[in-house]
N, C-alpha and C. Protein backbone atom coordinates (compact mmCIF):
# COMPACT_ATOMS: atom_id res chain seq x y z
N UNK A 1 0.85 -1.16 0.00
CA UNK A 1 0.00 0.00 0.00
C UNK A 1 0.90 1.23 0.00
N UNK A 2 0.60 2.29 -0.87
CA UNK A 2 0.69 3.36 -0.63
C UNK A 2 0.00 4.96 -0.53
N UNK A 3 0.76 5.40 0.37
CA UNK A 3 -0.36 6.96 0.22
C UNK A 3 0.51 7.94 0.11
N UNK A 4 -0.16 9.13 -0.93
CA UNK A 4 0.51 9.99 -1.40
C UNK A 4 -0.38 11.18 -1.01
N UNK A 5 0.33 11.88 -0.32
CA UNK A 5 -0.43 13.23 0.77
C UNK A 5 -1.20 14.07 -0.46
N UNK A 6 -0.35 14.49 -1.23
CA UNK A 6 -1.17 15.18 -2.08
C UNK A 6 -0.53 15.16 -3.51
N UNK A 7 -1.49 15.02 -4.84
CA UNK A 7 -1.09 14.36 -5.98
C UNK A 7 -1.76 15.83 -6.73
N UNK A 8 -2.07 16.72 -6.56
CA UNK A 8 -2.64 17.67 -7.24
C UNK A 8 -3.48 17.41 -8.23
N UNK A 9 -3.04 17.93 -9.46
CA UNK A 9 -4.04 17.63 -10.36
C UNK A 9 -3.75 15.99 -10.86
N UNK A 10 -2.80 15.38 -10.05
CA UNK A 10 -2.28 14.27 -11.06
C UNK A 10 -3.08 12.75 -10.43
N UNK A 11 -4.43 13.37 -9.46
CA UNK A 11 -4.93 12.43 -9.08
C UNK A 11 -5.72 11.20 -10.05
N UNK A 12 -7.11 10.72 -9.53
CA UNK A 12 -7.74 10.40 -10.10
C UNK A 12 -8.53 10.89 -11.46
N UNK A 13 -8.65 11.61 -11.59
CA UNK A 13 -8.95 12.58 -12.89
C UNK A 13 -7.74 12.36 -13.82
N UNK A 14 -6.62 12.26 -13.61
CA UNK A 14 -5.81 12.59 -14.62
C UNK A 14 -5.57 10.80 -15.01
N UNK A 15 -6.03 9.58 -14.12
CA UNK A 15 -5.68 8.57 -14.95
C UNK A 15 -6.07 7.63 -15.89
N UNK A 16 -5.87 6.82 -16.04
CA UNK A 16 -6.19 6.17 -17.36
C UNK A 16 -6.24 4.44 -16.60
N UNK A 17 -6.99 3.69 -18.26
CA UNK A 17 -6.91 2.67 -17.61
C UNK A 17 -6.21 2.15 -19.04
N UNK A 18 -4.89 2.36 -19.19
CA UNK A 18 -3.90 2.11 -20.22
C UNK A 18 -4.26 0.42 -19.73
N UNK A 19 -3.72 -0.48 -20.66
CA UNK A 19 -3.18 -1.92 -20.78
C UNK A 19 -4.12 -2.54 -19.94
N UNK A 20 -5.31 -2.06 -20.08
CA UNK A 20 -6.52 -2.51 -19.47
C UNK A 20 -6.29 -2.91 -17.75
N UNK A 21 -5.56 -1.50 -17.52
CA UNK A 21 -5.00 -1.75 -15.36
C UNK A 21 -6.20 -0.90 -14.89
N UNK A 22 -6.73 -1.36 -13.86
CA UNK A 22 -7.95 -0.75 -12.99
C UNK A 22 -7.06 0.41 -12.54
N UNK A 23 -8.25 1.29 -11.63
CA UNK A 23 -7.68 2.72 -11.35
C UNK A 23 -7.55 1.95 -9.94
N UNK A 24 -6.92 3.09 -9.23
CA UNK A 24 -6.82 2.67 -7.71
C UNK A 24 -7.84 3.48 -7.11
N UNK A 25 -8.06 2.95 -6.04
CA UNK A 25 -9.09 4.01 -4.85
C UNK A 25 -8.93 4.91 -4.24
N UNK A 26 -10.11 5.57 -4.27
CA UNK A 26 -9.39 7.00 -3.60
C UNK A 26 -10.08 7.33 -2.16
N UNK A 27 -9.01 7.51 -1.26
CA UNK A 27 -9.04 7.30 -0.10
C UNK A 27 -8.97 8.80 0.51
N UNK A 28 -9.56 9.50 1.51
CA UNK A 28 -10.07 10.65 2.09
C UNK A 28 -9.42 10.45 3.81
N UNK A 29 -8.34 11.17 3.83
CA UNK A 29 -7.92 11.39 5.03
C UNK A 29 -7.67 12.52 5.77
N UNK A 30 -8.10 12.82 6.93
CA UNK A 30 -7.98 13.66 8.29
C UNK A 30 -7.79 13.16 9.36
N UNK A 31 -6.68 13.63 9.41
CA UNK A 31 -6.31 13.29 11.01
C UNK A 31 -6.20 11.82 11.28
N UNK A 32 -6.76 11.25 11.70
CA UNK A 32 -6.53 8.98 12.01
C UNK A 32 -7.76 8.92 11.65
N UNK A 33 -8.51 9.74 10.60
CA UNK A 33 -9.75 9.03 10.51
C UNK A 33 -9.77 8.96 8.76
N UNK A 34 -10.25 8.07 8.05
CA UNK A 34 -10.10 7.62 6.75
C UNK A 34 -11.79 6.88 6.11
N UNK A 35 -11.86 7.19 4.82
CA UNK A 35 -13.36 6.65 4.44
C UNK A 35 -12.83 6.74 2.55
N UNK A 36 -12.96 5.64 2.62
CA UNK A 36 -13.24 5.59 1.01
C UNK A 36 -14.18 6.12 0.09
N UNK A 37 -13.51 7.18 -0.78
CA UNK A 37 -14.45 8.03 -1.60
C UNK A 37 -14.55 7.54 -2.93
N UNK A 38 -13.91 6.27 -3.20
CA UNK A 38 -14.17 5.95 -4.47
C UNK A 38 -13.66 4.69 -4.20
N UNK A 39 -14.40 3.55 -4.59
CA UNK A 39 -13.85 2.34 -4.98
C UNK A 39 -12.75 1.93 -5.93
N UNK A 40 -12.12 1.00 -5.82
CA UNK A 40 -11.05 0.54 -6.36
C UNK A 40 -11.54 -0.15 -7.72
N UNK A 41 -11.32 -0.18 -8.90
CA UNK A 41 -12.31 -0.62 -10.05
C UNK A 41 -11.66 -1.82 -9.96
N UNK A 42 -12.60 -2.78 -10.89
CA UNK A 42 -12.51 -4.05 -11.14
C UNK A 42 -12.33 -5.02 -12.75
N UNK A 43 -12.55 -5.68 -13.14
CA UNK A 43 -12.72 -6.28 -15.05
C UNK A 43 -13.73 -5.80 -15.46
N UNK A 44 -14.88 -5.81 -14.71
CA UNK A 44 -16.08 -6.03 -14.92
C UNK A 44 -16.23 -4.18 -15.20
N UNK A 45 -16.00 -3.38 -14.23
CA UNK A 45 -15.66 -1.96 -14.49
C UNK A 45 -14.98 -1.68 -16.23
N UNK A 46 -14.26 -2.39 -16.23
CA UNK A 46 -13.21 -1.71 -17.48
C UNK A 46 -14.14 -1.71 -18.93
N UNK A 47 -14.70 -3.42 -18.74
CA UNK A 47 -15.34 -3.64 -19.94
C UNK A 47 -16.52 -3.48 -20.15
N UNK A 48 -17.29 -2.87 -18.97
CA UNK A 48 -18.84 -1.79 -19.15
C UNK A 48 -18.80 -0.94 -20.21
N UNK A 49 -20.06 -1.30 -20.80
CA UNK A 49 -20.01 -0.28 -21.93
C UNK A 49 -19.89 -1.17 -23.38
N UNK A 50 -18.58 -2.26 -23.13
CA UNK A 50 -17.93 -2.64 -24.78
C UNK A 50 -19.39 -3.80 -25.24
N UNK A 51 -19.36 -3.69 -26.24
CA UNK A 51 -19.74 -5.01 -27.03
C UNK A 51 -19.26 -5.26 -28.27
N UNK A 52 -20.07 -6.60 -28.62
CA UNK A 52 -18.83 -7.51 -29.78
C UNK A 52 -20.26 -7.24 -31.01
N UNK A 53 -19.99 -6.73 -32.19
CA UNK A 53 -21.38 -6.75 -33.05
C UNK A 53 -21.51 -8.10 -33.10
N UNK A 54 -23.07 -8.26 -33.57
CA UNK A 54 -23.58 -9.44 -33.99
C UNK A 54 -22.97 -9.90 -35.31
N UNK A 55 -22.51 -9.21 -36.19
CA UNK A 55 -21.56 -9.72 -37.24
C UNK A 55 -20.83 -10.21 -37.66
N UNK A 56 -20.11 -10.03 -36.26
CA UNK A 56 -19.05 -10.50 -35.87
C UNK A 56 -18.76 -12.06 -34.82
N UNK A 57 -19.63 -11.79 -34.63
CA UNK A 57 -20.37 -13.55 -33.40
C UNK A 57 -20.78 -14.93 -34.91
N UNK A 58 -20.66 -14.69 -36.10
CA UNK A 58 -21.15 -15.71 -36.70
C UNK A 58 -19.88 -16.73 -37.41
């Protein structure tokens, strides 16, 4: 694990999911207290959205 105090603009917004790699989670900290503000994505995340034409299935 790591945590990076502050990533500016180069956080979550700025990444990608190059070579089909999930994003990481984004984690909200003050003080010793911590809450996940975004889940950690998954396969199932990446490939929402795609489909294969029917044209192509025969």
């Amino acid at each position: 694990m790591i945590a990076i105090m502050g990533a500016g603009a180069y956080g979550f917004s700025m990444s990608s999911n190059y070579n089909s790699r999930p994003r990481a989670a984004e984690v909200l900290v003050r003080g010793n207290r911590f809450a996940v503000i975004r889940r950690r994505e998954n396969q199932q995340d990446l490939t929402r959205g795609e489909t294969i034409p029917a044209s192509l299935l025969k």
